[in-house]
PDBML (XML) file of the C-alpha atoms, coordinates in Angstrom:
<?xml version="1.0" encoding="UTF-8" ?>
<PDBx:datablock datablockName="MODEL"
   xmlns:PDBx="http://pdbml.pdb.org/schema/pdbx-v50.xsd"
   xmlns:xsi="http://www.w3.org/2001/XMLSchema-instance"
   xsi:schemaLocation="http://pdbml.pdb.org/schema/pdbx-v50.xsd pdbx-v50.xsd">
   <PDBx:atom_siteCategory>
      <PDBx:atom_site id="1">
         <PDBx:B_iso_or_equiv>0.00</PDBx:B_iso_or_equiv>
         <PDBx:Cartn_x>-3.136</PDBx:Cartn_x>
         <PDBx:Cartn_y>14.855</PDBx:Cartn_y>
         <PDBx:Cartn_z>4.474</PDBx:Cartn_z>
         <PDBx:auth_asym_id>A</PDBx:auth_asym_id>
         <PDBx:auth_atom_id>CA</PDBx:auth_atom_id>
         <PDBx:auth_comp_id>UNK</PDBx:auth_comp_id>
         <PDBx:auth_seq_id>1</PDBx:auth_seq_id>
         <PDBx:group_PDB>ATOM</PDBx:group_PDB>
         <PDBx:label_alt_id xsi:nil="true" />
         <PDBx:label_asym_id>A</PDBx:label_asym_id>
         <PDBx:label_atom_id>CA</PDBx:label_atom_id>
         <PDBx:label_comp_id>UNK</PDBx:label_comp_id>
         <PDBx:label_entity_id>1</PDBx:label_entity_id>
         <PDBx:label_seq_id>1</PDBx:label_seq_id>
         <PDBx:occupancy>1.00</PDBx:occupancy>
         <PDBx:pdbx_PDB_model_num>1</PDBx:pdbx_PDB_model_num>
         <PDBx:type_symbol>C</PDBx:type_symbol>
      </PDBx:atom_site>
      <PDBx:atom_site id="2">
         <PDBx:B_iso_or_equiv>0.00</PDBx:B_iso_or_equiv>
         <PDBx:Cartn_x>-6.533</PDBx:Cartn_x>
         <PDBx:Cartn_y>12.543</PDBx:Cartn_y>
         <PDBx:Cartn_z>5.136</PDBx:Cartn_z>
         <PDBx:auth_asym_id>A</PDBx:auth_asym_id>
         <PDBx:auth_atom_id>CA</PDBx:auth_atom_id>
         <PDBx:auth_comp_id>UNK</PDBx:auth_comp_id>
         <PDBx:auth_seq_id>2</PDBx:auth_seq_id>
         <PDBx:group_PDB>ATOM</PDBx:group_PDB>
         <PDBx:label_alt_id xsi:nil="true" />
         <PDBx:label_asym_id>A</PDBx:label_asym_id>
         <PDBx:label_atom_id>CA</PDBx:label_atom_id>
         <PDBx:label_comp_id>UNK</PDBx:label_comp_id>
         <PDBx:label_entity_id>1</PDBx:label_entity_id>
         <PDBx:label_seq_id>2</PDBx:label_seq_id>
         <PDBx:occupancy>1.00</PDBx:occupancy>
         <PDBx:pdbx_PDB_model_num>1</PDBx:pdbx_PDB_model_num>
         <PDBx:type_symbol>C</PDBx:type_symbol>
      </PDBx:atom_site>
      <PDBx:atom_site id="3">
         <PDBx:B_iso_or_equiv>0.00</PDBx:B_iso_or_equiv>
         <PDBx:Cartn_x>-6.105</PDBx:Cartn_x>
         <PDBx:Cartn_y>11.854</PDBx:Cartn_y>
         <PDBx:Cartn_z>1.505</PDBx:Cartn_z>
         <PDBx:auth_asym_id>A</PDBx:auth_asym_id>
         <PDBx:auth_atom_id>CA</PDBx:auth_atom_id>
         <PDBx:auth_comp_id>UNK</PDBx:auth_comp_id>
         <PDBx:auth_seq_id>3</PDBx:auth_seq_id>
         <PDBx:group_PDB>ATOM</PDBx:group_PDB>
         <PDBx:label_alt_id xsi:nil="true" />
         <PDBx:label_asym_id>A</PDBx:label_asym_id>
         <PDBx:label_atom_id>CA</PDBx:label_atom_id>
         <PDBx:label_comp_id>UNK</PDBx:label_comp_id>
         <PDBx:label_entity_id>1</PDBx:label_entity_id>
         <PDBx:label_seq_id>3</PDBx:label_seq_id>
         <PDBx:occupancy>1.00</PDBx:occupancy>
         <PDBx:pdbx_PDB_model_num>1</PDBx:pdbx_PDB_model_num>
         <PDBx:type_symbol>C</PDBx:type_symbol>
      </PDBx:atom_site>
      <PDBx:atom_site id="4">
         <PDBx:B_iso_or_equiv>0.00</PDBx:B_iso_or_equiv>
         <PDBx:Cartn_x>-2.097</PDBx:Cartn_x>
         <PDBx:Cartn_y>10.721</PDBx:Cartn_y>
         <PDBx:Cartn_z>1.831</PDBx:Cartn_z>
         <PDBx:auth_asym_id>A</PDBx:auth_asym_id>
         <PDBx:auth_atom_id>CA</PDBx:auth_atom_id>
         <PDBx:auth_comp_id>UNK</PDBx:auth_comp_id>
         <PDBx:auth_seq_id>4</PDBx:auth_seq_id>
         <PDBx:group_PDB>ATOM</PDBx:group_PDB>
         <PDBx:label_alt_id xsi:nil="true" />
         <PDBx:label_asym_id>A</PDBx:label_asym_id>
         <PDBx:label_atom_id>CA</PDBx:label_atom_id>
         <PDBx:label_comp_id>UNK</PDBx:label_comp_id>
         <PDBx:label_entity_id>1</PDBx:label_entity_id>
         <PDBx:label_seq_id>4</PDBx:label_seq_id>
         <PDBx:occupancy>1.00</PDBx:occupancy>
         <PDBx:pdbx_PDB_model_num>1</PDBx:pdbx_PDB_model_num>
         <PDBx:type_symbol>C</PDBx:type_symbol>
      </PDBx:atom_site>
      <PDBx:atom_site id="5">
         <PDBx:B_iso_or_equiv>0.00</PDBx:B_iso_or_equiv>
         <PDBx:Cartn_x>-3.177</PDBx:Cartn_x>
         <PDBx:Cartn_y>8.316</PDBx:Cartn_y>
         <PDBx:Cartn_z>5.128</PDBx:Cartn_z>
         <PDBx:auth_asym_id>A</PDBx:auth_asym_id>
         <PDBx:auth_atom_id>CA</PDBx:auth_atom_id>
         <PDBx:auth_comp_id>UNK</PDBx:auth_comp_id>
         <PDBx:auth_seq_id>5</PDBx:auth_seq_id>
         <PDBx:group_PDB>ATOM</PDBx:group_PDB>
         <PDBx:label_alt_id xsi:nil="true" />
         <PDBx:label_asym_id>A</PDBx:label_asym_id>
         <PDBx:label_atom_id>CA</PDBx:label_atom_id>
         <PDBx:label_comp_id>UNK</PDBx:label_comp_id>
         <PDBx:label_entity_id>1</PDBx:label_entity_id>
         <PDBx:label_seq_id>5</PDBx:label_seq_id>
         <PDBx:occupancy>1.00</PDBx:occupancy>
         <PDBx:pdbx_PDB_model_num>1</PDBx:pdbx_PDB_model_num>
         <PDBx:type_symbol>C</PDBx:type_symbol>
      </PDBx:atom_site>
      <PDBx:atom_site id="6">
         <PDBx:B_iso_or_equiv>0.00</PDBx:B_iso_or_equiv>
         <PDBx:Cartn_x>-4.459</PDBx:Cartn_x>
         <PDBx:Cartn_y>5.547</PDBx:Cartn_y>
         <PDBx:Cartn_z>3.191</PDBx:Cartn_z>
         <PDBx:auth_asym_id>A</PDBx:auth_asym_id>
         <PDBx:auth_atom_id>CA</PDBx:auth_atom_id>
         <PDBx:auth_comp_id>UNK</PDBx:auth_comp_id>
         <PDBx:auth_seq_id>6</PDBx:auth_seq_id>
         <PDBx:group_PDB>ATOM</PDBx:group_PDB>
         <PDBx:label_alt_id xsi:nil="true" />
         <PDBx:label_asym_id>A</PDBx:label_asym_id>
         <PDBx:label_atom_id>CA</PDBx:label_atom_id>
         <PDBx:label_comp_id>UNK</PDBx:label_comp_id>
         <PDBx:label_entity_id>1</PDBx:label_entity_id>
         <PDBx:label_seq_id>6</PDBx:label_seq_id>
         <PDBx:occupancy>1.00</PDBx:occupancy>
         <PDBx:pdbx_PDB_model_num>1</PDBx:pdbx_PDB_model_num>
         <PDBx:type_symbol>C</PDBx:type_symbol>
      </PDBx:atom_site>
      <PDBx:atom_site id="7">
         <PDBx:B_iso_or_equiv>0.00</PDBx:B_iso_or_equiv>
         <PDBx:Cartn_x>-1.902</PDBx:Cartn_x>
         <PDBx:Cartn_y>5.668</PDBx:Cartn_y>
         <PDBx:Cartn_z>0.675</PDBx:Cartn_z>
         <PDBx:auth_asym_id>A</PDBx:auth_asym_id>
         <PDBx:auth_atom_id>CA</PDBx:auth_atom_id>
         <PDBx:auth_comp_id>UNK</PDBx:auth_comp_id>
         <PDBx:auth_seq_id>7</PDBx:auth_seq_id>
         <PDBx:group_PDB>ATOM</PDBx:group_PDB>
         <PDBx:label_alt_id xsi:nil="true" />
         <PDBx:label_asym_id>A</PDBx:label_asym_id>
         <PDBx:label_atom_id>CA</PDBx:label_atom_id>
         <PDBx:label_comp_id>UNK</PDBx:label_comp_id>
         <PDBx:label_entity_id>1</PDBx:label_entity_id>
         <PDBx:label_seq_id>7</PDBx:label_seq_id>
         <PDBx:occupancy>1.00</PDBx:occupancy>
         <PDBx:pdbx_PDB_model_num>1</PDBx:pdbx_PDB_model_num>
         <PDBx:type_symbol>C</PDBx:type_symbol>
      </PDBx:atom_site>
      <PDBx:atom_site id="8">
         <PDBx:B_iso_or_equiv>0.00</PDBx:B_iso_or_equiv>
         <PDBx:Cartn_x>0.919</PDBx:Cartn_x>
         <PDBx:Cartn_y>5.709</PDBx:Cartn_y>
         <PDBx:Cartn_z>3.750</PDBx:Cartn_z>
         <PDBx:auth_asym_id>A</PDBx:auth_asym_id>
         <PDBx:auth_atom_id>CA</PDBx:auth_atom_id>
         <PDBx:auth_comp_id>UNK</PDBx:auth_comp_id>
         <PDBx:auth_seq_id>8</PDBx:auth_seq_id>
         <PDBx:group_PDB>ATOM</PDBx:group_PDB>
         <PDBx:label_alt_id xsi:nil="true" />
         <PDBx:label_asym_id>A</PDBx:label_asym_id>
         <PDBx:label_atom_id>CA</PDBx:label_atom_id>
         <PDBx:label_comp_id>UNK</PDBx:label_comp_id>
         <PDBx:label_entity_id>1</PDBx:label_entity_id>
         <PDBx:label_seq_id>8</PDBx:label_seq_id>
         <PDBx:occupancy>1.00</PDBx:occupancy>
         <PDBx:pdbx_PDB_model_num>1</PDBx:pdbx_PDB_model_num>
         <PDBx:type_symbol>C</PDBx:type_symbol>
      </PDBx:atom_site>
      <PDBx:atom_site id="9">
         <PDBx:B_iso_or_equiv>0.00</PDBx:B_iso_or_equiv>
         <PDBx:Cartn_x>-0.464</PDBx:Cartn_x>
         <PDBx:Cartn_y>2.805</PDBx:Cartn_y>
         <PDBx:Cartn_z>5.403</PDBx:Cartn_z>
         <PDBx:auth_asym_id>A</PDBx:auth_asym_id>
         <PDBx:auth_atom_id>CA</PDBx:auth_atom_id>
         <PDBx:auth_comp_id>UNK</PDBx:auth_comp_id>
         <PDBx:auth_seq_id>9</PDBx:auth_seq_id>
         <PDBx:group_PDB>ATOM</PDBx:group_PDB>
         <PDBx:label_alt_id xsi:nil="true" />
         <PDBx:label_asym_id>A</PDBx:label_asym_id>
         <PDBx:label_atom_id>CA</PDBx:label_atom_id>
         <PDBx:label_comp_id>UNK</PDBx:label_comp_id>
         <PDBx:label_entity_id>1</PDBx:label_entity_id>
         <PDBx:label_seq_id>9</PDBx:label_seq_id>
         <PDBx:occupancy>1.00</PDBx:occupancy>
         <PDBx:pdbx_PDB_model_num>1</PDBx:pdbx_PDB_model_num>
         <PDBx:type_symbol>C</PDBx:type_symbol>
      </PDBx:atom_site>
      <PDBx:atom_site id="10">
         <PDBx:B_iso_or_equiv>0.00</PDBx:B_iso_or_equiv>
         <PDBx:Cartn_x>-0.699</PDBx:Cartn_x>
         <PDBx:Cartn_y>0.326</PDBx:Cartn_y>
         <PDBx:Cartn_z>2.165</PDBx:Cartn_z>
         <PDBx:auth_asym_id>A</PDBx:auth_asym_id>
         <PDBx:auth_atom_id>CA</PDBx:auth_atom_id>
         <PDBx:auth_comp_id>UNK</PDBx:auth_comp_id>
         <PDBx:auth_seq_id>10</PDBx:auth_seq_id>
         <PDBx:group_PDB>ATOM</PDBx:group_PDB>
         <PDBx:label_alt_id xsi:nil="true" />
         <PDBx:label_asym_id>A</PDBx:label_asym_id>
         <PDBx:label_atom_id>CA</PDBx:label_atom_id>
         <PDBx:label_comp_id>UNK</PDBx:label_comp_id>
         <PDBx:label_entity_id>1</PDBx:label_entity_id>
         <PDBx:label_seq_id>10</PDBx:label_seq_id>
         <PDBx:occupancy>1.00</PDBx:occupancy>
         <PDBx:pdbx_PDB_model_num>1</PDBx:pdbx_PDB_model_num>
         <PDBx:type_symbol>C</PDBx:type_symbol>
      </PDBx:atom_site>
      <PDBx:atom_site id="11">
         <PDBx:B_iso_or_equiv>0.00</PDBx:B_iso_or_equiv>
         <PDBx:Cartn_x>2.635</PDBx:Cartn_x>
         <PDBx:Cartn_y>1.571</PDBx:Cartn_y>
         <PDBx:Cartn_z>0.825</PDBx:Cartn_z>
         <PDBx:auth_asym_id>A</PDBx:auth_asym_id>
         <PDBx:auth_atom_id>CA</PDBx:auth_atom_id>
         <PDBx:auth_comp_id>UNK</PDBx:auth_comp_id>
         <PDBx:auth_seq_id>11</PDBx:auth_seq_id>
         <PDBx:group_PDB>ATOM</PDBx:group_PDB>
         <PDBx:label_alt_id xsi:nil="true" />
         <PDBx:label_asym_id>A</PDBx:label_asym_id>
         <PDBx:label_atom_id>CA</PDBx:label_atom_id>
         <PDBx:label_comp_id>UNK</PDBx:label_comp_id>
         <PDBx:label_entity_id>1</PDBx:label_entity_id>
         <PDBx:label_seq_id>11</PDBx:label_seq_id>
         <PDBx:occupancy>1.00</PDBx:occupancy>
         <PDBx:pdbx_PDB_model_num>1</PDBx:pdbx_PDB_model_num>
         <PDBx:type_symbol>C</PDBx:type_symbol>
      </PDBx:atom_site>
      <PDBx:atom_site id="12">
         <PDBx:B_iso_or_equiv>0.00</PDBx:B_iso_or_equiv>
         <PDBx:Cartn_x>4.188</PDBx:Cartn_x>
         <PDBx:Cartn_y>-1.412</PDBx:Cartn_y>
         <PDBx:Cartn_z>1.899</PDBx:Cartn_z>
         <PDBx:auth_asym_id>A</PDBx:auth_asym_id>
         <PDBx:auth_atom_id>CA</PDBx:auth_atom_id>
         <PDBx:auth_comp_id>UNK</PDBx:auth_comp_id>
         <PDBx:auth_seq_id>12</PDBx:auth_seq_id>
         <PDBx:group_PDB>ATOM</PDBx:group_PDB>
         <PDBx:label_alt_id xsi:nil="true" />
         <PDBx:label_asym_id>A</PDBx:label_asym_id>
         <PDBx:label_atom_id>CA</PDBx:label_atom_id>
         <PDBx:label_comp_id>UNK</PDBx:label_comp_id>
         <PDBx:label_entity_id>1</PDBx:label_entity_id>
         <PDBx:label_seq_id>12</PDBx:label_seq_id>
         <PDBx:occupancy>1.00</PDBx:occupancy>
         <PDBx:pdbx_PDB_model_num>1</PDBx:pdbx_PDB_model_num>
         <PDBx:type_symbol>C</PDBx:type_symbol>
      </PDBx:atom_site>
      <PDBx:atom_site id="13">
         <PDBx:B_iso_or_equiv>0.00</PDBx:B_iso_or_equiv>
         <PDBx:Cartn_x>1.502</PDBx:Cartn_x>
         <PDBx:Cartn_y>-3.507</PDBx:Cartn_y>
         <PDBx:Cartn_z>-0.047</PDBx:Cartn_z>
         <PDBx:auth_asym_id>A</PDBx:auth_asym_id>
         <PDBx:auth_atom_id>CA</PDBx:auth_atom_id>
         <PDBx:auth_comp_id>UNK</PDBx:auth_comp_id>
         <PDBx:auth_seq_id>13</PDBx:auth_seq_id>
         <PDBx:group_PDB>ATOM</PDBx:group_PDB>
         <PDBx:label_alt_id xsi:nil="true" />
         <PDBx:label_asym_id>A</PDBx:label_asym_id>
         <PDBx:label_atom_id>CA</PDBx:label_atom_id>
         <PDBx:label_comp_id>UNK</PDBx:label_comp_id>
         <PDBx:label_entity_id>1</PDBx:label_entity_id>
         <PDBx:label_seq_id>13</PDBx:label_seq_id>
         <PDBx:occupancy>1.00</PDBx:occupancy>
         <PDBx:pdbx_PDB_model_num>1</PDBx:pdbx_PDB_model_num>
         <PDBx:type_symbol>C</PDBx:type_symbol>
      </PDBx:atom_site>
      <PDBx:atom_site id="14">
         <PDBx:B_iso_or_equiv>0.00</PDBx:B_iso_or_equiv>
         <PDBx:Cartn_x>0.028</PDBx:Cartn_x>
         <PDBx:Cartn_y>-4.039</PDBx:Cartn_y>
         <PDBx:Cartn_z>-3.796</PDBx:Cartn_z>
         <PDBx:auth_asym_id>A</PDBx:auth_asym_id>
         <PDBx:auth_atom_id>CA</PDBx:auth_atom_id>
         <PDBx:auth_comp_id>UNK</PDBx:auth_comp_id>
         <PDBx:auth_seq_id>14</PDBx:auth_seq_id>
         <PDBx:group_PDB>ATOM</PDBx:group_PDB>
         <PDBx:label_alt_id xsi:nil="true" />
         <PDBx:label_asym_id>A</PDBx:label_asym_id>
         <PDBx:label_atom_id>CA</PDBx:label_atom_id>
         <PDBx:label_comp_id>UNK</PDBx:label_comp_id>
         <PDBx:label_entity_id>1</PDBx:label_entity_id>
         <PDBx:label_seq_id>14</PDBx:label_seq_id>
         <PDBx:occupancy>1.00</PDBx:occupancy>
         <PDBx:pdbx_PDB_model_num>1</PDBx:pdbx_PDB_model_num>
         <PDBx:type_symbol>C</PDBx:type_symbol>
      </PDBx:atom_site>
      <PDBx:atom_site id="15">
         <PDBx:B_iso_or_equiv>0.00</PDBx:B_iso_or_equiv>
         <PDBx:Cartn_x>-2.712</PDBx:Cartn_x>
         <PDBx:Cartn_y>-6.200</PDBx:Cartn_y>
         <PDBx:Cartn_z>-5.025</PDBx:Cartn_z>
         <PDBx:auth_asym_id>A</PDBx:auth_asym_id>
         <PDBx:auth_atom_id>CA</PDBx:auth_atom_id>
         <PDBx:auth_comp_id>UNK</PDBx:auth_comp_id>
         <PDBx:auth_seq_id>15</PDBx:auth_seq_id>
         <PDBx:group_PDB>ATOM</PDBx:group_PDB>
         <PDBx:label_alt_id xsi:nil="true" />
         <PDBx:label_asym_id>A</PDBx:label_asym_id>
         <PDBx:label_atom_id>CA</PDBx:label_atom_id>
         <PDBx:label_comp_id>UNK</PDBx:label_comp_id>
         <PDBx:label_entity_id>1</PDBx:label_entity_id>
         <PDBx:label_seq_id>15</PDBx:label_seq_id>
         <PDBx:occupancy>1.00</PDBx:occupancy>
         <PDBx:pdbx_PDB_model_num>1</PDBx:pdbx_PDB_model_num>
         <PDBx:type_symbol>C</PDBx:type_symbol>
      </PDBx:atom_site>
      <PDBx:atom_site id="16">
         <PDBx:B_iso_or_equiv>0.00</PDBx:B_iso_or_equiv>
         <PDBx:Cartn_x>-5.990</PDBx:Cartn_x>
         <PDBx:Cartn_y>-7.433</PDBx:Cartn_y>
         <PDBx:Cartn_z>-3.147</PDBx:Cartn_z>
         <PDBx:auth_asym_id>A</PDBx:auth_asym_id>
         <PDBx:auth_atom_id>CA</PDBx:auth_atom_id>
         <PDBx:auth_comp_id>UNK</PDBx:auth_comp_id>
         <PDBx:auth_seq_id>16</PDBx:auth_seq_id>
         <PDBx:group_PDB>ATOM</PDBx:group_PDB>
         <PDBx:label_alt_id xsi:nil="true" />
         <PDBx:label_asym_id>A</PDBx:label_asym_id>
         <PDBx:label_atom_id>CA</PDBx:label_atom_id>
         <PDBx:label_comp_id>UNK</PDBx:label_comp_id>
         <PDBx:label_entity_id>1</PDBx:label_entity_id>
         <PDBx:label_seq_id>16</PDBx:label_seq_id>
         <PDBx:occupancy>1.00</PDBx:occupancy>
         <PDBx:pdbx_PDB_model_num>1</PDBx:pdbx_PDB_model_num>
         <PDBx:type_symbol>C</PDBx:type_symbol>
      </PDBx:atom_site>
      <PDBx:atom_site id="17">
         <PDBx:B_iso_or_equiv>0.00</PDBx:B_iso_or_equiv>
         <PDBx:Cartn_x>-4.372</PDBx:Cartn_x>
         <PDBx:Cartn_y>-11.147</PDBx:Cartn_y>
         <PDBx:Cartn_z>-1.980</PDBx:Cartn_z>
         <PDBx:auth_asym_id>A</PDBx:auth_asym_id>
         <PDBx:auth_atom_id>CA</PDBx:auth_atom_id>
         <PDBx:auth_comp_id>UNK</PDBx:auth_comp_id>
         <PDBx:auth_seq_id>17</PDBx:auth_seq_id>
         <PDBx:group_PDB>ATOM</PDBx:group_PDB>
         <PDBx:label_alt_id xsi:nil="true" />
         <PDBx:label_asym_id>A</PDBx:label_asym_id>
         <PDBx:label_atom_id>CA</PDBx:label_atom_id>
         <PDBx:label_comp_id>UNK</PDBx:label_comp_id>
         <PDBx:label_entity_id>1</PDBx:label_entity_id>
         <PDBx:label_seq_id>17</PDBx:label_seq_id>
         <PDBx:occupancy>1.00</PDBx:occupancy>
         <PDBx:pdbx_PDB_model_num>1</PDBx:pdbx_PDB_model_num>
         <PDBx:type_symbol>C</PDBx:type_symbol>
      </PDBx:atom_site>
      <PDBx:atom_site id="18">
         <PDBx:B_iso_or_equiv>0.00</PDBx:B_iso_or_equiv>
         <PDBx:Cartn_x>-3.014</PDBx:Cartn_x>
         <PDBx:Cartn_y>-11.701</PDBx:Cartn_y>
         <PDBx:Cartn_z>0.790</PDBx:Cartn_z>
         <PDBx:auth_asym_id>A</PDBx:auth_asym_id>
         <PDBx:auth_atom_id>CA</PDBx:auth_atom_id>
         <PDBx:auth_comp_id>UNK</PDBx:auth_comp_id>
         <PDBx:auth_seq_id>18</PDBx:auth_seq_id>
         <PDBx:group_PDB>ATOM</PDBx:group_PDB>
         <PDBx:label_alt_id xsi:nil="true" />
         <PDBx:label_asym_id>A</PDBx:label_asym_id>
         <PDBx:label_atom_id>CA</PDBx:label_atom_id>
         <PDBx:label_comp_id>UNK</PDBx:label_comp_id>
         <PDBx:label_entity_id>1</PDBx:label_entity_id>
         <PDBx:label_seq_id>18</PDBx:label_seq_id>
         <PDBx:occupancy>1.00</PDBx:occupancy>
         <PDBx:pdbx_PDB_model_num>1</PDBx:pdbx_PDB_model_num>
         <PDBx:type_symbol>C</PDBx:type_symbol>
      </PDBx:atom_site>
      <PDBx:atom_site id="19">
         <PDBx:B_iso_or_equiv>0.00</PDBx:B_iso_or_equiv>
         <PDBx:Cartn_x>0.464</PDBx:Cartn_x>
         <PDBx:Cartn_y>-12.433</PDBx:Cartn_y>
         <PDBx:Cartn_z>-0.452</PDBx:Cartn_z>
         <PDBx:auth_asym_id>A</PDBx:auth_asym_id>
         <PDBx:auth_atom_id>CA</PDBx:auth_atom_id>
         <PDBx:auth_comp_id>UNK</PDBx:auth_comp_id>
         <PDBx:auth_seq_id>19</PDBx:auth_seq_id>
         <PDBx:group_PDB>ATOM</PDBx:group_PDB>
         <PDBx:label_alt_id xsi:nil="true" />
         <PDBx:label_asym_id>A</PDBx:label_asym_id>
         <PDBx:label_atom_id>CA</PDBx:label_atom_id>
         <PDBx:label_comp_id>UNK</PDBx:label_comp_id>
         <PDBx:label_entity_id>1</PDBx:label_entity_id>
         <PDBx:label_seq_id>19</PDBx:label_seq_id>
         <PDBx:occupancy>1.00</PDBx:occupancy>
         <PDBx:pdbx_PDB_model_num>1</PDBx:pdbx_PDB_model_num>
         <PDBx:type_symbol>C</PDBx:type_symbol>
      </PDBx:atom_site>
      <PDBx:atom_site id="20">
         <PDBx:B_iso_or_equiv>0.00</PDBx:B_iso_or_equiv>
         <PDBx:Cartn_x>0.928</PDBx:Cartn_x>
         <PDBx:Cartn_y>-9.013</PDBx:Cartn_y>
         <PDBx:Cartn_z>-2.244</PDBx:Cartn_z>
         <PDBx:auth_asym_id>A</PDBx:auth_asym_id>
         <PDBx:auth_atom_id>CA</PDBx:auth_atom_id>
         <PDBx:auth_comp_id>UNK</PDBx:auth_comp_id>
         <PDBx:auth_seq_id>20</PDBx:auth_seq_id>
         <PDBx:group_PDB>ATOM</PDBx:group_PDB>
         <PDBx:label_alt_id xsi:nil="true" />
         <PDBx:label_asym_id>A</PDBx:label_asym_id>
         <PDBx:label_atom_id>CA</PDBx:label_atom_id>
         <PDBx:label_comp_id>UNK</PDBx:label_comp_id>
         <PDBx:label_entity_id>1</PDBx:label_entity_id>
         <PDBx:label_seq_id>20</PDBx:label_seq_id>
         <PDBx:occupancy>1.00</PDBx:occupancy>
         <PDBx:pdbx_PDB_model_num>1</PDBx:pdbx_PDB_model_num>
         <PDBx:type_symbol>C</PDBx:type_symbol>
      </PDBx:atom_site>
      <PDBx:atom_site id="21">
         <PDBx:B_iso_or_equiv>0.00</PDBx:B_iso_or_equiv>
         <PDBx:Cartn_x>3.905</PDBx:Cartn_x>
         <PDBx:Cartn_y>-7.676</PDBx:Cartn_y>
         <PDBx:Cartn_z>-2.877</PDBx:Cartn_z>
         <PDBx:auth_asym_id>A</PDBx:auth_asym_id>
         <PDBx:auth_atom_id>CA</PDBx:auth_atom_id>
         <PDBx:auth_comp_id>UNK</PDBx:auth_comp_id>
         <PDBx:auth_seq_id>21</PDBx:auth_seq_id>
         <PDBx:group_PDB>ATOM</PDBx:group_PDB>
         <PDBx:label_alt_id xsi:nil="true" />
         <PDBx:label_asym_id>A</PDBx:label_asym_id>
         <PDBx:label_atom_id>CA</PDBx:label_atom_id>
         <PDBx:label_comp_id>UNK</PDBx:label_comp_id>
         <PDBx:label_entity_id>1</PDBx:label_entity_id>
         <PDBx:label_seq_id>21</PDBx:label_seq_id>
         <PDBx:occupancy>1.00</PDBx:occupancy>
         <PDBx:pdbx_PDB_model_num>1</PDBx:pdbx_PDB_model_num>
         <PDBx:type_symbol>C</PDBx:type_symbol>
      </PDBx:atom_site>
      <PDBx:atom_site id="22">
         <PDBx:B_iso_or_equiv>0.00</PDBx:B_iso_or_equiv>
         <PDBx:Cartn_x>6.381</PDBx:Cartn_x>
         <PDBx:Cartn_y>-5.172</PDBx:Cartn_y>
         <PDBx:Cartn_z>-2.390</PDBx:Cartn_z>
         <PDBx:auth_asym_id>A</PDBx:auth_asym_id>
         <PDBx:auth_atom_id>CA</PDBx:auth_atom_id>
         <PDBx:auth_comp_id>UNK</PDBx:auth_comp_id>
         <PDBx:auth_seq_id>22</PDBx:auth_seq_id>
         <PDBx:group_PDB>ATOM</PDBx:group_PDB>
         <PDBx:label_alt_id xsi:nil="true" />
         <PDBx:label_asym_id>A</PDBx:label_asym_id>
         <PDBx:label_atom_id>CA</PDBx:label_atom_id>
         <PDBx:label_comp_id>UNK</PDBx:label_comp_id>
         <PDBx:label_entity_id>1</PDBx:label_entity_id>
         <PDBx:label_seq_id>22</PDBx:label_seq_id>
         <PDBx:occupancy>1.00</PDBx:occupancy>
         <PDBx:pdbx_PDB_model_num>1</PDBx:pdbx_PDB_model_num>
         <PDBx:type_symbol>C</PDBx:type_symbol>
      </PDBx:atom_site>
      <PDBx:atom_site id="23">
         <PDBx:B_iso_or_equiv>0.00</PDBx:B_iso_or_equiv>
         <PDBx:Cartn_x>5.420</PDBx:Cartn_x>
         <PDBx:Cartn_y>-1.179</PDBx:Cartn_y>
         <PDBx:Cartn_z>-3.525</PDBx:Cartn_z>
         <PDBx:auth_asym_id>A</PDBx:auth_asym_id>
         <PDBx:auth_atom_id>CA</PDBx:auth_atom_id>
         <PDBx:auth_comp_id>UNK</PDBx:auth_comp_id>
         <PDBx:auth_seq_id>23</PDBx:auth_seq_id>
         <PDBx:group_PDB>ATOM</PDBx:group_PDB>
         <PDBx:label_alt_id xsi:nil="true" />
         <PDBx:label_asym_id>A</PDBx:label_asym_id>
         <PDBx:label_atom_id>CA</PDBx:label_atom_id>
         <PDBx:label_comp_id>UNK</PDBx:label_comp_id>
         <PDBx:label_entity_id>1</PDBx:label_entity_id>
         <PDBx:label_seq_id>23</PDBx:label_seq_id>
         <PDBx:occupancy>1.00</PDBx:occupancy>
         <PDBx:pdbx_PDB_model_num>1</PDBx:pdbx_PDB_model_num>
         <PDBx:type_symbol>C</PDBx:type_symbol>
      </PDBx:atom_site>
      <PDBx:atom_site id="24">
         <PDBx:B_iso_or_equiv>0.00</PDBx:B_iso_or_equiv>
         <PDBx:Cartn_x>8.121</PDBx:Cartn_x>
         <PDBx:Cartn_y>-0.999</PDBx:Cartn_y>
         <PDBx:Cartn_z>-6.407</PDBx:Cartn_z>
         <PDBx:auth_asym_id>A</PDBx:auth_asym_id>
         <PDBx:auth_atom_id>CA</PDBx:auth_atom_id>
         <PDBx:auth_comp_id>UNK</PDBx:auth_comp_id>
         <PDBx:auth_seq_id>24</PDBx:auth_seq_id>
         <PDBx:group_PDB>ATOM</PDBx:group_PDB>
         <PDBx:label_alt_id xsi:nil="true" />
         <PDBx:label_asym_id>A</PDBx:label_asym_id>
         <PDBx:label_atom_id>CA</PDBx:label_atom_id>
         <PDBx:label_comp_id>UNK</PDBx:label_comp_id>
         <PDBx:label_entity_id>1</PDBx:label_entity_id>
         <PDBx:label_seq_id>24</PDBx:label_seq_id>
         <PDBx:occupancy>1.00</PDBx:occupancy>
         <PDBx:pdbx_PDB_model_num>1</PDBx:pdbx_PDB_model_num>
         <PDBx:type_symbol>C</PDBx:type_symbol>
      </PDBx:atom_site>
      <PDBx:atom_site id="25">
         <PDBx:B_iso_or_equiv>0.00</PDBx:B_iso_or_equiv>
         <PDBx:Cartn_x>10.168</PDBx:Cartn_x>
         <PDBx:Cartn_y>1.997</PDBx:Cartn_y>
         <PDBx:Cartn_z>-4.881</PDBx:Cartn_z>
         <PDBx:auth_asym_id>A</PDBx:auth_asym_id>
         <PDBx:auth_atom_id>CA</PDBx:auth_atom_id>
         <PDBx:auth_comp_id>UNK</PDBx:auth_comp_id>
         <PDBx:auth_seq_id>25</PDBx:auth_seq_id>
         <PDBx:group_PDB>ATOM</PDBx:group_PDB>
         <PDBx:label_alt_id xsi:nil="true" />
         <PDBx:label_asym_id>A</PDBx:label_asym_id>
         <PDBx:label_atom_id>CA</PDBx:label_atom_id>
         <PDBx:label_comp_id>UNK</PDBx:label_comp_id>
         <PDBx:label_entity_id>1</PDBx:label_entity_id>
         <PDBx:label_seq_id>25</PDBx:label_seq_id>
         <PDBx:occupancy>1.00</PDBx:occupancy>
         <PDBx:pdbx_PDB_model_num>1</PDBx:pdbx_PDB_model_num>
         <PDBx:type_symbol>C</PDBx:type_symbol>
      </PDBx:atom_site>
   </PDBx:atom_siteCategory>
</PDBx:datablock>
C-alpha cells in the first residue's frame, strides 16, 4: 500500500514537464 501511494497520486500525470500528459488508461 506505501508502495501504490505514489503511483495513485501521479496517475493523472506522465513525464517530468510541467505540461505532461494524460496516464493512457
Amino acid at each position: 500500500v506505501s508502495q501504490l501511494q505514489g503511483f495513485y497520486e501521479l496517475e493523472g500525470t506522465v513525464g517530468t514537464g510541467a505540461a505532461g500528459g494524460r496516464i493512457a488508461g
